[in-house]
Protein backbone atom coordinates (compact mmCIF):
# COMPACT_ATOMS: atom_id res chain seq x y z
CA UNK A 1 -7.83 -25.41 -18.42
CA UNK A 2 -6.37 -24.16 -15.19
CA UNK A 3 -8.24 -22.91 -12.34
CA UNK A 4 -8.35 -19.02 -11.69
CA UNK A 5 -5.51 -18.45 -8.79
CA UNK A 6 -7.40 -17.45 -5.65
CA UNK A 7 -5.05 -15.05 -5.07
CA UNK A 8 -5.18 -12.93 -8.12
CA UNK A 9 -7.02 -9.26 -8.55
CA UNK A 10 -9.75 -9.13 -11.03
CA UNK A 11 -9.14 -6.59 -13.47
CA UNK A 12 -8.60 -3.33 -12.85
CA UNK A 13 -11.53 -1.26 -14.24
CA UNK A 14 -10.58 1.88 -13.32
CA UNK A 15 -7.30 4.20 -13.87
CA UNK A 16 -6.94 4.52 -10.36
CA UNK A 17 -7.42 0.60 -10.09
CA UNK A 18 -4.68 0.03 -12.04
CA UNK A 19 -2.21 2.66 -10.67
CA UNK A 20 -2.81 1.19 -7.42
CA UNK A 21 -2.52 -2.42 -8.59
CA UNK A 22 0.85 -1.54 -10.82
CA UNK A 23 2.49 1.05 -7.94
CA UNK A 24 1.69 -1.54 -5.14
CA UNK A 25 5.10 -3.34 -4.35
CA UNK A 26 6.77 0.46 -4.95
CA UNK A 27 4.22 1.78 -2.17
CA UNK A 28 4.35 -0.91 0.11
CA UNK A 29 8.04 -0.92 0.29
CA UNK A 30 7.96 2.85 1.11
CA UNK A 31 5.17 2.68 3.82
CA UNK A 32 7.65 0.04 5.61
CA UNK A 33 10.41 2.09 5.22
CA UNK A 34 8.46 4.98 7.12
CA UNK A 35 7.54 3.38 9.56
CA UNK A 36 11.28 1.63 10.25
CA UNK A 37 11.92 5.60 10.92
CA UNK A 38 10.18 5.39 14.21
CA UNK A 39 7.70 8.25 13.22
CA UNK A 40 6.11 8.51 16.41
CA UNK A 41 8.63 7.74 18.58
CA UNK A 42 9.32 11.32 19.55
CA UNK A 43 8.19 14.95 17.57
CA UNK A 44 12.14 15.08 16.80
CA UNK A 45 11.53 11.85 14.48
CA UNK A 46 7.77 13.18 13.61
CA UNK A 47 9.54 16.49 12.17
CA UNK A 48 12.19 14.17 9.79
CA UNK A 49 8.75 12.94 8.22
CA UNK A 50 7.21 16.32 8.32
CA UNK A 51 10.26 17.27 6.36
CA UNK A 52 10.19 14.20 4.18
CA UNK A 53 6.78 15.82 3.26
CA UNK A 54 7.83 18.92 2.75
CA UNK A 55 10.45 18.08 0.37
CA UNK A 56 8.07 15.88 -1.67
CA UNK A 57 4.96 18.82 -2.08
CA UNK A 58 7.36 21.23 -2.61
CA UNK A 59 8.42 19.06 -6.23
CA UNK A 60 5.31 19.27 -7.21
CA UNK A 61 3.68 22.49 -6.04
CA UNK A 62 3.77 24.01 -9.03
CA UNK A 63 1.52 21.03 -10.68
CA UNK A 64 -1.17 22.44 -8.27
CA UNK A 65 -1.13 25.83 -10.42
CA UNK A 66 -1.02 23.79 -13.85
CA UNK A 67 -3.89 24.76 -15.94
CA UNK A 68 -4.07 22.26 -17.95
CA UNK A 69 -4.39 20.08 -15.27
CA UNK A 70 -6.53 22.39 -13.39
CA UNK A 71 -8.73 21.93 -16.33
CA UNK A 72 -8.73 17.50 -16.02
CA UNK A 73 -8.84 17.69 -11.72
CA UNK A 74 -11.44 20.51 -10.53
CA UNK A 75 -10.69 22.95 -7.71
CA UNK A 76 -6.60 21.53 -8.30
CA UNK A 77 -4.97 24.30 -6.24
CA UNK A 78 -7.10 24.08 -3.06
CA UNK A 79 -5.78 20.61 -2.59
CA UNK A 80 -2.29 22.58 -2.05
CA UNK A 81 -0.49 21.44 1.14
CA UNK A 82 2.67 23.28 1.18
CA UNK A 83 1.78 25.66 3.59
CA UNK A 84 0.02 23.78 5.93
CA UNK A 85 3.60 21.56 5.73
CA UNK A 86 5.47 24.19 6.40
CA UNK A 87 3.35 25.94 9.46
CA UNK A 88 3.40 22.17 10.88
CA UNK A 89 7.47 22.20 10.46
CA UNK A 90 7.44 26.00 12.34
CA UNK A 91 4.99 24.38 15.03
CA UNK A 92 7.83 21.64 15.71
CA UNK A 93 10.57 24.11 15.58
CA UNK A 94 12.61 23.26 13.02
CA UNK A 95 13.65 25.50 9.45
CA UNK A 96 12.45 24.27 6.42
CA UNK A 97 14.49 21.64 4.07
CA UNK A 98 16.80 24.05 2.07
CA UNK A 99 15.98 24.74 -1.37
CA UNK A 100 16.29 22.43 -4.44
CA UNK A 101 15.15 22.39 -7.97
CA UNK A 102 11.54 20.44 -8.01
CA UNK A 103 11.59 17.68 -9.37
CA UNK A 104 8.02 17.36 -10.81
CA UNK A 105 8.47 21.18 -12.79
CA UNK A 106 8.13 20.75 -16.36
CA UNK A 107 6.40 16.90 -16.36
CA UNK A 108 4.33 16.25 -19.44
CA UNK A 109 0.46 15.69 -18.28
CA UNK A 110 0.17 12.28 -17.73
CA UNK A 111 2.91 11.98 -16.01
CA UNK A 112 2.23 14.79 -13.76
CA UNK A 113 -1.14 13.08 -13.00
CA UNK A 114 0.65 9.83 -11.62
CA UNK A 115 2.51 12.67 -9.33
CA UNK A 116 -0.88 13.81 -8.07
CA UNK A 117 -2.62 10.56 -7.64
CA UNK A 118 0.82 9.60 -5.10
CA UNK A 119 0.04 12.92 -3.53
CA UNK A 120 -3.40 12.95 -3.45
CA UNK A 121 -3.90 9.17 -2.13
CA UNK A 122 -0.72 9.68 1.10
CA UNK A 123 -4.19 11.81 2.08
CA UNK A 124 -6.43 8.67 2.73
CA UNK A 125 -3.18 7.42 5.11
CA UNK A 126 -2.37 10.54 6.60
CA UNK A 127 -5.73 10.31 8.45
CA UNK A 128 -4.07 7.20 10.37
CA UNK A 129 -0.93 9.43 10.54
CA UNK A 130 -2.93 12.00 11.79
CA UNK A 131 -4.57 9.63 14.69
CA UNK A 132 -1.17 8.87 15.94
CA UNK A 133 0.21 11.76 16.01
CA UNK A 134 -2.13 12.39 18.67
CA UNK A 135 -0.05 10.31 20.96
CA UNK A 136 2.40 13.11 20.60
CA UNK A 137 -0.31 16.52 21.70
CA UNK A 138 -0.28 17.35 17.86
CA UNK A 139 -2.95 18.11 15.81
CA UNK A 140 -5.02 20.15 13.44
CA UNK A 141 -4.19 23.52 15.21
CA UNK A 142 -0.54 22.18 15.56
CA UNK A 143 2.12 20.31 14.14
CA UNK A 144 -0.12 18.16 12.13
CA UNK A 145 -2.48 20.31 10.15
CA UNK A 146 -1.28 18.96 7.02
CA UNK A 147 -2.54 15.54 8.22
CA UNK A 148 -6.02 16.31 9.19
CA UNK A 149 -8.83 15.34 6.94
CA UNK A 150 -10.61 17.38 4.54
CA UNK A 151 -13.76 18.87 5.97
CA UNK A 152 -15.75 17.21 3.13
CA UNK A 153 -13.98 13.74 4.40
CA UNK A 154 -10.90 11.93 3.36
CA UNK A 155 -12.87 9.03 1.97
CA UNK A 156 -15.40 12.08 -0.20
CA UNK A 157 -12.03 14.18 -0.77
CA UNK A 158 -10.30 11.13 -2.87
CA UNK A 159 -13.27 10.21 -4.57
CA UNK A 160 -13.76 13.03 -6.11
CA UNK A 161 -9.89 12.90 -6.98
CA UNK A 162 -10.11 9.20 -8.49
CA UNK A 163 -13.27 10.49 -10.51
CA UNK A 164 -11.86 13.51 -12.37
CA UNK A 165 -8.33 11.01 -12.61
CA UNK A 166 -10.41 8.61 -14.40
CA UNK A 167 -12.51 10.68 -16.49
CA UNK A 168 -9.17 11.78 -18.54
CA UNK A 169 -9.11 11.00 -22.24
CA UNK A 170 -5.95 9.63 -22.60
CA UNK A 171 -4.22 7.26 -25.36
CA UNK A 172 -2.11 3.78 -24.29
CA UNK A 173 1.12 5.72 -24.35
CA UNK A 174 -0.37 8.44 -21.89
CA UNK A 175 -1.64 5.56 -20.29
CA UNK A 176 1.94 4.13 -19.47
CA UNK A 177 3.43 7.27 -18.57
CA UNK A 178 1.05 8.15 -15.87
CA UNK A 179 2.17 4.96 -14.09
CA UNK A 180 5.71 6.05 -14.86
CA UNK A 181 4.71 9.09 -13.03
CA UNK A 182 3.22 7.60 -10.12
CA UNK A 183 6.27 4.82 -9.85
CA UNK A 184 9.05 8.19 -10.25
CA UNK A 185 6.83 10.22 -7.17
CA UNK A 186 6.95 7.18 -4.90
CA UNK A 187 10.98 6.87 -5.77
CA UNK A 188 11.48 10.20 -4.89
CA UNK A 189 9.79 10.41 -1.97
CA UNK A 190 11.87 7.30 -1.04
CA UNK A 191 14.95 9.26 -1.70
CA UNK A 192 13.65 11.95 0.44
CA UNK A 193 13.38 9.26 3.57
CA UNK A 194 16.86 7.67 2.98
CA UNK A 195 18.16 11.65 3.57
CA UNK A 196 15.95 12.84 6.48
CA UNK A 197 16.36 9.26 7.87
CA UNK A 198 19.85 8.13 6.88
């Protein structure tokens, strides 16, 4: 028998567990790309990833109105960023992205819930975002609202997200498509860097 490789990850017990494990290489590669855009080099570069944002909440803003998954992910719609995205784009003076057909509209449910977990976790590294964008005089009360952490916490805030995530009742199938959905957010918010950064 062979040994256990040191370097392997237990099972995932969790939903959220395995999204991360199965999205991981997807995620990573998009955090480097990020931060190859020079984020903080200037709030001219800061605004391309403010719009970068923008773009990617405003394909799934309508999810955060879905009642059906209002109904799986309490208190859905306060966890709505759109607006604070776009304030922190005014703040920074430039005009929102123009408009384009979302691409999360019509997503069956468990897909739309790997969406939301992609959304929902960029919160738990926006609050390092949200440090450095300090360095730049921006902050809660401007050009980085959308970064700051919830009151309850950020750490509290996705909790609460994971829990309700891995409460769902759903079958293998749904199972597969909701790391579909996660892989499909974190591709087109990729797509979203190559054009604000290209």
């Amino acid at each position: 028998m062979n040994a256990p490789d040191a370097l392997s990850e237990p099972l995932a017990a969790t939903r959220s567990q395995r999204l991360k494990a199965a999205t991981r290489a997807t995620h990573d590669r998009l955090d480097r790309r990020i931060m190859a855009g020079d984020i903080f080099a200037s709030r001219e570069r800061f605004a391309r990833f403010v719009r970068v944002q923008y773009r990617f909440h405003r394909d799934i803003d309508a999810l955060y109105a879905d009642p059906a998954l209002d109904a799986l992910l309490p208190e859905l719609d306060a966890r709505r960023r759109l607006g604070q995205i776009a304030s922190d784009l005014g703040d920074l003076g430039h005009p929102l992205p123009p408009a384009a057909a979302p691409a999360a509209a019509a997503l069956p449910l468990a897909q739309a819930l790997g969406w939301l977990y992609v959304a929902e976790g960029s919160n738990l590294g926006g609050s390092v975002l949200y440090k450095l964008a300090a360095k730049l005089g921006l902050d809660r009360g401007f050009g980085a609202r959308h970064l700051a952490a919830h009151p309850d916490g950020v750490a509290r805030h996705w909790r609460q997200f994971t829990a309700a995530l891995d409460g769902a009742a759903l079958d293998a199938r749904q199972e597969g498509d909701v790391i579909a959905g996660a892989e499909a957010a974190f591709r087109r918010v990729r797509g979203h860097v190559e054009e604000e950064f290209a």
